[in-house]
Protein backbone atom coordinates (compact mmCIF):
# COMPACT_ATOMS: atom_id res chain seq x y z
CA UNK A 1 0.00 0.00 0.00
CA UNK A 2 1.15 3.29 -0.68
CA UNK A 3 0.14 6.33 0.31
CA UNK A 4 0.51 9.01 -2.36
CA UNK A 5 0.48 9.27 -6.46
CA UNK A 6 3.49 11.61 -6.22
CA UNK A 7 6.82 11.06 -7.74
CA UNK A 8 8.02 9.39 -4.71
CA UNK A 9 5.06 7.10 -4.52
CA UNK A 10 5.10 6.38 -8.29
CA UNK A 11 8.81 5.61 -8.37
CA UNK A 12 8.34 3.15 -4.95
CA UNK A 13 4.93 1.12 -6.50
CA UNK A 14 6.98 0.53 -9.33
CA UNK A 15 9.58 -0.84 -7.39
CA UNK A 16 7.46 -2.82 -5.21
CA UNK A 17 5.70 -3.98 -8.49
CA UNK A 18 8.48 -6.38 -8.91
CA UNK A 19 7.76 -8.18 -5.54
CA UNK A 20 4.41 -7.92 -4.66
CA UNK A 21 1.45 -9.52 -6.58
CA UNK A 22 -0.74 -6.27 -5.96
CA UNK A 23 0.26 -2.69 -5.21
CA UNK A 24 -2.37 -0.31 -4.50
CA UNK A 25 -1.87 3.70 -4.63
CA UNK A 26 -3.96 5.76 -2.44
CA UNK A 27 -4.31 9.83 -3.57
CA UNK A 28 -6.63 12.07 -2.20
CA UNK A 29 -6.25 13.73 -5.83
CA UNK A 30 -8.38 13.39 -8.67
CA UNK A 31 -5.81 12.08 -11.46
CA UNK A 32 -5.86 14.27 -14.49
CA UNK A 33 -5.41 12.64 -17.96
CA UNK A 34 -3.07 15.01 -19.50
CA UNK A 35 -0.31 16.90 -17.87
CA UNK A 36 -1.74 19.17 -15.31
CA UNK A 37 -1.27 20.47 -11.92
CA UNK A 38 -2.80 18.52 -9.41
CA UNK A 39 -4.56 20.28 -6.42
CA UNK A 40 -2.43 18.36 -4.14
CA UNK A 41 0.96 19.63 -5.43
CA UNK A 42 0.73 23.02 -4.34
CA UNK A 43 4.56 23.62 -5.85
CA UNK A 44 3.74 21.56 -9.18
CA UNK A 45 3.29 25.34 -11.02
CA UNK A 46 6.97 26.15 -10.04
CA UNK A 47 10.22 25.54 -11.90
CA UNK A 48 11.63 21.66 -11.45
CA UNK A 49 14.45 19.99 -12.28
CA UNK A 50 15.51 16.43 -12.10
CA UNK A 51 19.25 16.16 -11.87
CA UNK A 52 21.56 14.20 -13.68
CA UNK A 53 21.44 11.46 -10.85
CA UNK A 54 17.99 11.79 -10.78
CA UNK A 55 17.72 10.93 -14.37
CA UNK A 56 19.72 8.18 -14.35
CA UNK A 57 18.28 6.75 -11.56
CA UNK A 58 14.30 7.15 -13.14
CA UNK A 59 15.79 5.38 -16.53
CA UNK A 60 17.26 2.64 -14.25
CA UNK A 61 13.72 2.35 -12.88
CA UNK A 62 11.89 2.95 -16.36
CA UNK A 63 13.78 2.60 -19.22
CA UNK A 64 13.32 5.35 -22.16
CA UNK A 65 12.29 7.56 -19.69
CA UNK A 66 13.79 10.30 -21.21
CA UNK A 67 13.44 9.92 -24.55
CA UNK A 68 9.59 9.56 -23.80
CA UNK A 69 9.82 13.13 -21.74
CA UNK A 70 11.36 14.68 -24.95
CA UNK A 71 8.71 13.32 -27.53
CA UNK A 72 5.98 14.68 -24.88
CA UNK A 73 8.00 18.39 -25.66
CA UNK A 74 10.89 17.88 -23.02
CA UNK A 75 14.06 19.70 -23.72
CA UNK A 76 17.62 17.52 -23.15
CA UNK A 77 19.78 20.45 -21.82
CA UNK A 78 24.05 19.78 -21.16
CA UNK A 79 24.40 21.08 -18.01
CA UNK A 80 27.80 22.36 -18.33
CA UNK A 81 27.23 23.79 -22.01
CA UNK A 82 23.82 24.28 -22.35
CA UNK A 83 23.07 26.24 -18.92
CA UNK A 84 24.95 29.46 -18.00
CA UNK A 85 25.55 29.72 -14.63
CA UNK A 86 25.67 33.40 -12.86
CA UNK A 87 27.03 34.23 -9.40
CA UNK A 88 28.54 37.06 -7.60
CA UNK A 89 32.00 36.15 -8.97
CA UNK A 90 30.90 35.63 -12.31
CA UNK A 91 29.42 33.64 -15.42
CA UNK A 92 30.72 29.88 -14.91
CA UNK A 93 32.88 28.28 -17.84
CA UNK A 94 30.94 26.60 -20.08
CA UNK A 95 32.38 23.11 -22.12
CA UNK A 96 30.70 20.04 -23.01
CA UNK A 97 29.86 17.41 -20.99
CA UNK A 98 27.74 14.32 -20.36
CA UNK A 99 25.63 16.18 -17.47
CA UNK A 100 22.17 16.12 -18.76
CA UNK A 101 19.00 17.67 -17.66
CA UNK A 102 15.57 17.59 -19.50
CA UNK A 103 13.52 21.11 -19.72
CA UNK A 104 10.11 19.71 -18.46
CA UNK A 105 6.88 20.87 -16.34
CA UNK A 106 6.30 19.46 -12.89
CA UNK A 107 3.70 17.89 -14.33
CA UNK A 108 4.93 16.54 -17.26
CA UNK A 109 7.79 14.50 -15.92
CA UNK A 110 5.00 13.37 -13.16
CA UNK A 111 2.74 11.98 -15.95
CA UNK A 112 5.25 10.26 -17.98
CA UNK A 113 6.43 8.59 -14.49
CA UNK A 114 2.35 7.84 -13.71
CA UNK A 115 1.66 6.59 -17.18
CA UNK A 116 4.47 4.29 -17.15
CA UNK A 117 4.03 3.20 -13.69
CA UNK A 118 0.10 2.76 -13.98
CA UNK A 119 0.24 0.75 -16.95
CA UNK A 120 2.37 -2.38 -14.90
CA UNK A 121 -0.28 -4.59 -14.41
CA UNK A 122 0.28 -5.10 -10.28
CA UNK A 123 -0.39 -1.96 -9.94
CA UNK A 124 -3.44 -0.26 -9.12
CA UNK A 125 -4.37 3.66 -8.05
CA UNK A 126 -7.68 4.43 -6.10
CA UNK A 127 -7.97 7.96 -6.47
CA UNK A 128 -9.75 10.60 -4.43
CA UNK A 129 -9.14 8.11 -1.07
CA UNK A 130 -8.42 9.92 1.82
CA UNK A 131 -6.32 8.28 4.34
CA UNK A 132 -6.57 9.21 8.08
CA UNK A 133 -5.23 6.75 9.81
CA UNK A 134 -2.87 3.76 10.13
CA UNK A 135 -3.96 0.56 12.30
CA UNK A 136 -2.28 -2.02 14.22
CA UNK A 137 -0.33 -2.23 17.02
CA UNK A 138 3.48 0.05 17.57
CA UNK A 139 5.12 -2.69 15.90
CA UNK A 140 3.14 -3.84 12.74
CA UNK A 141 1.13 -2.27 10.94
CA UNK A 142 -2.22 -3.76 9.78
CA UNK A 143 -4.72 -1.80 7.41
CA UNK A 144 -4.99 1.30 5.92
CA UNK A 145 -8.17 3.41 6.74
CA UNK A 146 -9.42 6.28 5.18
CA UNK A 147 -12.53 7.53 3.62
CA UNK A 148 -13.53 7.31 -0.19
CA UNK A 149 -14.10 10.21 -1.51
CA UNK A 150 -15.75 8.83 -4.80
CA UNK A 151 -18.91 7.88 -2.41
CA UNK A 152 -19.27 10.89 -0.19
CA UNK A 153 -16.68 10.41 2.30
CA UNK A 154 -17.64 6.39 2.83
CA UNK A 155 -15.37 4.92 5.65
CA UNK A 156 -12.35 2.00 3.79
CA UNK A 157 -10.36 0.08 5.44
CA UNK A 158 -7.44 -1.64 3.45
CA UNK A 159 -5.00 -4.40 4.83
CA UNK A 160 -1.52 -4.50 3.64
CA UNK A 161 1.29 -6.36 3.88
CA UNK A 162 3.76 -3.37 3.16
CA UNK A 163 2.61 0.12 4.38
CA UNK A 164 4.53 3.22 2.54
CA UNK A 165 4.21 6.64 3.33
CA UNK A 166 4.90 8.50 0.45
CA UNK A 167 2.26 11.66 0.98
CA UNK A 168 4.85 14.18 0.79
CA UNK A 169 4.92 17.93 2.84
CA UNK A 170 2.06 17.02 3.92
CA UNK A 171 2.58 13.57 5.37
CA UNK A 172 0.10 13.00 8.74
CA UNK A 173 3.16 10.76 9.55
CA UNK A 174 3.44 11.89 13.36
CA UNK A 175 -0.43 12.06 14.12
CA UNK A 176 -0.39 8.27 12.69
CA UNK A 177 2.27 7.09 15.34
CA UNK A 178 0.61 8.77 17.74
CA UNK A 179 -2.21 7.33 17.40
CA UNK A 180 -0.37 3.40 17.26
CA UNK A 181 1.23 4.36 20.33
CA UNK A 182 5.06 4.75 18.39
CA UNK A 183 7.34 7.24 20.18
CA UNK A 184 7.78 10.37 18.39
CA UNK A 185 10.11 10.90 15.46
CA UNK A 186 12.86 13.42 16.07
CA UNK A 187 13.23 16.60 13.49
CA UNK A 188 15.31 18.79 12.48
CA UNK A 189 14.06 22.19 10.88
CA UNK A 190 16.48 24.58 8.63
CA UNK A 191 13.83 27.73 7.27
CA UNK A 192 15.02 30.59 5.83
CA UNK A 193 11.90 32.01 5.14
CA UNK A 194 12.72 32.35 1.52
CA UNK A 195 9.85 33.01 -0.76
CA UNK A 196 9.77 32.21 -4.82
CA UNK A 197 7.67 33.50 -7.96
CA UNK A 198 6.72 32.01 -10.80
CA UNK A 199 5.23 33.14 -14.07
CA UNK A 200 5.47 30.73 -17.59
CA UNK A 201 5.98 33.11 -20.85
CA UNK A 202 6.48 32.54 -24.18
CA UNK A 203 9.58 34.52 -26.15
CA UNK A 204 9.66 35.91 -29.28
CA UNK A 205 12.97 35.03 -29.50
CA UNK A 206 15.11 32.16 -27.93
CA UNK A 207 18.20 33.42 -25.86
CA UNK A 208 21.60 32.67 -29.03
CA UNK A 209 23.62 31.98 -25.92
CA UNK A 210 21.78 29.31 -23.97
CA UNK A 211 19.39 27.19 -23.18
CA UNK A 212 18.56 27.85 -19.57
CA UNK A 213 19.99 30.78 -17.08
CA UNK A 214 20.59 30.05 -13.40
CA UNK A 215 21.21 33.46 -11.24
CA UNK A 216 22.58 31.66 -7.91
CA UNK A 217 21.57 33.57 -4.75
CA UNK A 218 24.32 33.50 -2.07
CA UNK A 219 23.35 34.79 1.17
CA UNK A 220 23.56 37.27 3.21
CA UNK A 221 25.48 39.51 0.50
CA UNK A 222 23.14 38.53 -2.81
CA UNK A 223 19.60 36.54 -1.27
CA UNK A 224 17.99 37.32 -5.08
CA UNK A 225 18.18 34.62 -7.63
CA UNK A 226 16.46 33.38 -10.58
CA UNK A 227 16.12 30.66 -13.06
CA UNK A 228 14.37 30.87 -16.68
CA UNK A 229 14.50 27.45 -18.24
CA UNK A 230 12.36 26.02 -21.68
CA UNK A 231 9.38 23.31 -21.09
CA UNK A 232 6.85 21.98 -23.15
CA UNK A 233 4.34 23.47 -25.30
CA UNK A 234 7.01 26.40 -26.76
CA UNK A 235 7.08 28.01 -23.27
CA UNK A 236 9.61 29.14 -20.88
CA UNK A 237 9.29 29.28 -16.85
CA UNK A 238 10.43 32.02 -14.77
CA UNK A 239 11.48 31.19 -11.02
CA UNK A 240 12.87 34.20 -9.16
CA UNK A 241 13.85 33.65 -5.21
CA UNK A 242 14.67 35.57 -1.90
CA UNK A 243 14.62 36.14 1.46
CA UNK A 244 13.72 38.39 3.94
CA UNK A 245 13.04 41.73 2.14
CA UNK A 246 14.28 40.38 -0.85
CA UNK A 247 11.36 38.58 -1.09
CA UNK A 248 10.00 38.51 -4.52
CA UNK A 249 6.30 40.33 -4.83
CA UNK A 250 2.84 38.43 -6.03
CA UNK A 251 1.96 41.81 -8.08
CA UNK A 252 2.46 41.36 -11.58
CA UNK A 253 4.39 44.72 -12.76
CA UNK A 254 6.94 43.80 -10.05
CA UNK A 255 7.84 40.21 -11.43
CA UNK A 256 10.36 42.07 -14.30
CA UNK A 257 11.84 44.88 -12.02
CA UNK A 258 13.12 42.00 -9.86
CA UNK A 259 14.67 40.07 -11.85
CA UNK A 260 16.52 43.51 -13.74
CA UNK A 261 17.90 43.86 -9.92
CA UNK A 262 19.47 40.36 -10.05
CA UNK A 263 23.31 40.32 -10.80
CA UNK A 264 22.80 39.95 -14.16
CA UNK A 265 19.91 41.25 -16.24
CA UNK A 266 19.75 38.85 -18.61
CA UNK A 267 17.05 36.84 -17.68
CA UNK A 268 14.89 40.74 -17.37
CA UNK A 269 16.63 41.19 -20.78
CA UNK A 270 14.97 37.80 -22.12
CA UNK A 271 11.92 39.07 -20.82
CA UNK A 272 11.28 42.26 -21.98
CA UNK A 273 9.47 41.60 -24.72
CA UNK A 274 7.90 38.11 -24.01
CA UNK A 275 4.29 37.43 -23.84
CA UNK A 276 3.28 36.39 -20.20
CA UNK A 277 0.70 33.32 -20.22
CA UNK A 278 -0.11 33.07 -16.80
CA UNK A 279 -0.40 35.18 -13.33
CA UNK A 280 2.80 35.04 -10.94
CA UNK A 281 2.54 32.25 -8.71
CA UNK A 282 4.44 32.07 -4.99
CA UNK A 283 5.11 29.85 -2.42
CA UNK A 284 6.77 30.48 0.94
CA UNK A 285 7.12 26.79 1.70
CA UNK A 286 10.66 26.59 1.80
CA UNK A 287 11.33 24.77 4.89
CA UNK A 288 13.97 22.31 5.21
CA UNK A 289 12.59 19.49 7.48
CA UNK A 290 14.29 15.74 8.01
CA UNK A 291 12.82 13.54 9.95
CA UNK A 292 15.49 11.18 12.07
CA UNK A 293 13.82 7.67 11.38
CA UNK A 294 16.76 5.90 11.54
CA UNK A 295 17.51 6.95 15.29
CA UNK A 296 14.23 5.83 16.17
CA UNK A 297 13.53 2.56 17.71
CA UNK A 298 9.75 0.83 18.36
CA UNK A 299 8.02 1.80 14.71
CA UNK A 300 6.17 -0.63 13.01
CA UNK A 301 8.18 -3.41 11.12
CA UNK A 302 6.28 -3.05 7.82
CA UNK A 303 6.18 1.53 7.58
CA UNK A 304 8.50 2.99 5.00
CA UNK A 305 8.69 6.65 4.71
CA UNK A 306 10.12 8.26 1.37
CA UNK A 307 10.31 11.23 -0.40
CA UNK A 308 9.10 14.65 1.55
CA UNK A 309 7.34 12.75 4.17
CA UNK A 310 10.83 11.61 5.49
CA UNK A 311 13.03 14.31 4.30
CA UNK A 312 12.22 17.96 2.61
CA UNK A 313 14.68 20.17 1.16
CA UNK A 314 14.18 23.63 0.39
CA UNK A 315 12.54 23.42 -3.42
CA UNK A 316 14.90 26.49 -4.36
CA UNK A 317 17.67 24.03 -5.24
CA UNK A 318 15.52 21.10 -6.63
CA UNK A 319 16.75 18.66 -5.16
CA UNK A 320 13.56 16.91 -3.85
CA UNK A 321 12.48 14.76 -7.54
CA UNK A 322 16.06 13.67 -7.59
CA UNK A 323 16.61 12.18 -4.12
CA UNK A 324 12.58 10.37 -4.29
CA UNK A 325 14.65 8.63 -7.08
CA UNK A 326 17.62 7.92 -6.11
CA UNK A 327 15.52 6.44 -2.58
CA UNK A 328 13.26 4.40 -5.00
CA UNK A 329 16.34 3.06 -6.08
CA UNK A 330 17.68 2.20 -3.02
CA UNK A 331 14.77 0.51 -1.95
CA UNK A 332 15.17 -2.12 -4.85
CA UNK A 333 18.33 -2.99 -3.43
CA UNK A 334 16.97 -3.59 -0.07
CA UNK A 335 14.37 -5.86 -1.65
CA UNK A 336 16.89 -7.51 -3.40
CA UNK A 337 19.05 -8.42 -0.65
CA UNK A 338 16.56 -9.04 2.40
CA UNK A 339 12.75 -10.02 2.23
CA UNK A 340 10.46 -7.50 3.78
CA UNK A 341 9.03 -9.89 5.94
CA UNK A 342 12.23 -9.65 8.14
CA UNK A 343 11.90 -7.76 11.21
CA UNK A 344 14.75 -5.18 10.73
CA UNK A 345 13.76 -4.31 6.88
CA UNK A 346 12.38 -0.91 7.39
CA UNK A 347 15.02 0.14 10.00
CA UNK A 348 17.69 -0.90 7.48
CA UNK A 349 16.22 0.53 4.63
CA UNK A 350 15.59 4.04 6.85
CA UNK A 351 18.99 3.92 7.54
CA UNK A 352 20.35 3.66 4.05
CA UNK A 353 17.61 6.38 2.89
CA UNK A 354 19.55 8.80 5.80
CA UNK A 355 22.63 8.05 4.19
CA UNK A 356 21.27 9.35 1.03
CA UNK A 357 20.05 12.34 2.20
CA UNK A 358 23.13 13.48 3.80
CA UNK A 359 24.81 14.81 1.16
CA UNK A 360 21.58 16.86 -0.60
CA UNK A 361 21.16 18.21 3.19
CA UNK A 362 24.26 19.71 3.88
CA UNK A 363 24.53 21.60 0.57
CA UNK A 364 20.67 22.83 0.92
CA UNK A 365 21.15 23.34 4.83
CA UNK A 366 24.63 25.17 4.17
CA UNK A 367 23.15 27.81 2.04
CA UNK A 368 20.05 28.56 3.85
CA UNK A 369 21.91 28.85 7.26
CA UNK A 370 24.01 31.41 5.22
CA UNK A 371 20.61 33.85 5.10
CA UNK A 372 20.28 36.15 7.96
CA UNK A 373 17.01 35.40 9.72
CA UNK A 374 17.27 31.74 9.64
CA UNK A 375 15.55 29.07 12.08
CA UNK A 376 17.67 26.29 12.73
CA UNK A 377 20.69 25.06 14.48
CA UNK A 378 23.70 27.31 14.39
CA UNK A 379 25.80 26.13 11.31
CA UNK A 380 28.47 23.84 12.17
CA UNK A 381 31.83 24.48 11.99
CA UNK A 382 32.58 21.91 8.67
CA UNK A 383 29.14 24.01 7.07
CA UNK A 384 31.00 27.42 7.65
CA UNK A 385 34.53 25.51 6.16
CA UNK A 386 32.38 24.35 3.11
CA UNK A 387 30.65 27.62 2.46
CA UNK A 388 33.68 29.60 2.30
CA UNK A 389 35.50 26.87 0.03
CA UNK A 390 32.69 26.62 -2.07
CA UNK A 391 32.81 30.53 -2.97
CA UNK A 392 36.32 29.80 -3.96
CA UNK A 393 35.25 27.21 -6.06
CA UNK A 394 32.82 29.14 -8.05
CA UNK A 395 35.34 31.97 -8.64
CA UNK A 396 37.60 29.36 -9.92
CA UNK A 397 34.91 28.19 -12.30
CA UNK A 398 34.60 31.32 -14.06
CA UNK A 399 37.65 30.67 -15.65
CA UNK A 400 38.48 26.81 -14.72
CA UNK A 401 36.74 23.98 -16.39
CA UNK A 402 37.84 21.77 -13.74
CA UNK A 403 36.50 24.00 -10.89
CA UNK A 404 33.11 24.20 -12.48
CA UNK A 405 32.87 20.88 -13.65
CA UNK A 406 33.04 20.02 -9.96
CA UNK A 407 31.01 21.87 -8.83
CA UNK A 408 28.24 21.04 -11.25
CA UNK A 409 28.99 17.42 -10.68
CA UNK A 410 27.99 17.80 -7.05
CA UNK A 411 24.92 19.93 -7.78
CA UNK A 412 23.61 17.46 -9.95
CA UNK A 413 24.23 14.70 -7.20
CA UNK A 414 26.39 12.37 -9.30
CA UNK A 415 29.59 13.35 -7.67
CA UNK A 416 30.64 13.47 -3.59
CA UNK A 417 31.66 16.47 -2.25
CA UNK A 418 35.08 15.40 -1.94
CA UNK A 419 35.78 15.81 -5.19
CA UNK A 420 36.38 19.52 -4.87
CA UNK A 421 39.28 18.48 -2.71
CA UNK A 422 41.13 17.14 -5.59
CA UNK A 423 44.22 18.49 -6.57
CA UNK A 424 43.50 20.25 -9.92
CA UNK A 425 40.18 21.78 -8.28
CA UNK A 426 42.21 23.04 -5.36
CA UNK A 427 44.94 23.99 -7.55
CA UNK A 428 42.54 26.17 -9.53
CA UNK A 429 41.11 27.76 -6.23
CA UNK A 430 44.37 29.07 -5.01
CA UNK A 431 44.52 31.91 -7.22
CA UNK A 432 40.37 32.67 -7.24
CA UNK A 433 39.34 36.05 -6.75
């Protein structure tokens, strides 16, 4: 059973698909047929990105993946040629490389995944279910209940042999253990209030230089940023960021004065004469929020959590799509190496989904603990190390290949952060400005 028709929950049934004779998806959502935003994605109208890892680890999971996003209107971007890269220091070198994005709507990559996923026979999505509660004892859990919307609100109860909890921000996770008598989950919050606008236009003319623009905020000093990147249907979406009173405005004739006060005004300059198709849209849900299941003891044998409902990262550096992924993945292995009957399977596989998220967390945590009015623990001392380093790594990469073919290897996830320690990286940093 699991709970949510997101892109965590998609990527998980379809793992589960190959071990289980029946897996059922519960969304409170109505599905739409084409590629729309669903009411239950609140952030599905914002800019998205799947990394390179996450890429790779959704064509593991369904081959042709991307090839199907990019006959649906996807665009196949180069990350290190294709996308020019802005920061305080500079533009970042551009060369090519085998870094790939795809230019796609939130909903588009979503309904590739769900059409793919949906047509495996095992699996099976009841939509518009409601789920309010888990039952069973602290140790196992027994049925899913819930109440059908389809019928007026009608009262289900579902038993399951495998419970995931894949409902995302908005995950009733901790009301659900309370109420089976599991001790609470520890959390740890990062917010730095950040806020981000959206509008989708269409140009009259394609940028000649690029594909897609990145303005990188770096806090306290420059909190604005930006990103203008092409999706489907001959359009082009507009994500501009900040904190604090940097704060991007919902008004309409403010959305291009902000982004002509970014570092750069080429994105404003891409924009001047576009044709806007839709109102701006903003979100101030920005929270950084991990919850510490693998240092809890006494939950139920058969509960995963994945995606947001274990482990939300600030949707400013899209991170989110790639690590439900690279967890989907994970979970395969687990499945592969120990039956989920055993006892210890959801502790284990907790634990190796914490492992995963350490990386994405200290580069999202790093950055927001750099804004002045953020909630959270004091940065650590190897956070304050890494953000100084890492400006010293992107001034290297406005003139060093190396540098900024490092550092784009760790934003997309497919390198460690360790590998700006290598010599040629370091080398390059030395004489940064």
């Amino acid at each position: 059973m699991v709970i949510g028709a997101g892109i965590a929950g998609l990527l998980t049934a379809r793992v589960l698909a190959d071990h289980f004779a029946q897996v059922i998806i519960l969304d409170r959502d109505h599905t739409p047929t084409a590629a729309l935003r669903r009411s239950g994605v609140p952030q599905g109208s914002h800019v998205h990105a799947l990394f390179a890892r996450g890429l790779r680890a959704v064509e593991t999971l369904l081959p042709g993946f991307g090839d199907e996003l990019c006959r649906r209107g996807g665009h196949r971007i180069d990350v290190c040629n294709d996308l020019a890269v802005a920061t305080p220091y500079g533009w970042g070198a551009r060369f090519p490389s085998d870094l790939h994005v795809i230019g796609a709507s939130r909903p588009l990559i979503e309904a590739v995944i769900r059409d793919r996923v949906l047509a495996l026979p095992r699996v099976h999505l009841k939509e518009r279910h409601q789920v309010d509660a888990l039952t069973g004892t602290p140790g196992h859990v027994d049925a899913v209940a819930g109440r059908d919307l389809n019928q007026g609100g009608r009262a289900f109860a579902i038993q399951a042999g495998l419970v995931v909890d894949a409902a995302g921000r908005g995950s009733r996770l901790p009301h659900w253990l309370t109420d089976l008598g599991c001790p609470p989950v520890a959390e740890t919050v990062v917010d730095a209030h950040l806020r981000y606008a959206t509008r989708l236009y269409r140009l009259p003319v394609p940028p000649r230089d690029w594909r897609a623009c990145y303005i990188m905020p770096l806090g306290p000093t420059h909190p604005r940023g930006a990103v203008l990147a092409p999706i489907e249907g001959n359009r082009w979406v507009v994500t501009l960021s900040g904190a604090g009173p940097d704060q991007p405005s919902t008004a309409e004739d403010a959305f291009l004065p902000f982004a002509r006060s970014l570092t750069t005004s080429c994105i404003a300059d891409a924009l001047e004469h576009a044709e806007p198709l839709t109102p701006v849209m903003c979100s101030n849900a920005t929270a950084n929020r991990r919850r510490h299941l693998e240092r809890t003891s006494g939950l139920p044998d058969n509960l995963l959590v994945v995606g947001d409902a274990a482990c939300t990262f600030n949707p400013i550096y899209a991170q989110g799509m790639t690590v439900a992924a690279v967890g989907a993945l994970a979970l395969s292995r687990c499945l592969a190496t120990r039956p989920h009957q055993s006892r210890s399977f959801a502790a284990r596989y907790h634990r190796r989904l914490s492992s995963l998220h350490d990386i994405p967390w200290l580069l999202a945590t790093t950055a927001d603990l750099s804004f002045t009015d953020t909630d959270g623990p004091p940065p650590a001392l190897h956070q304050r190390v890494l953000r100084r380093y890492l400006g010293r790594v992107l001034a290297a990469g406005t003139r060093n290949r190396h540098a900024q073919a490092a550092f784009l290897g760790v934003l997309n996830m497919v390198h460690h952060p360790a590998t700006l320690l290598a010599p040629h990286v370091l080398l390059s940093t030395a004489f940064a400005r």
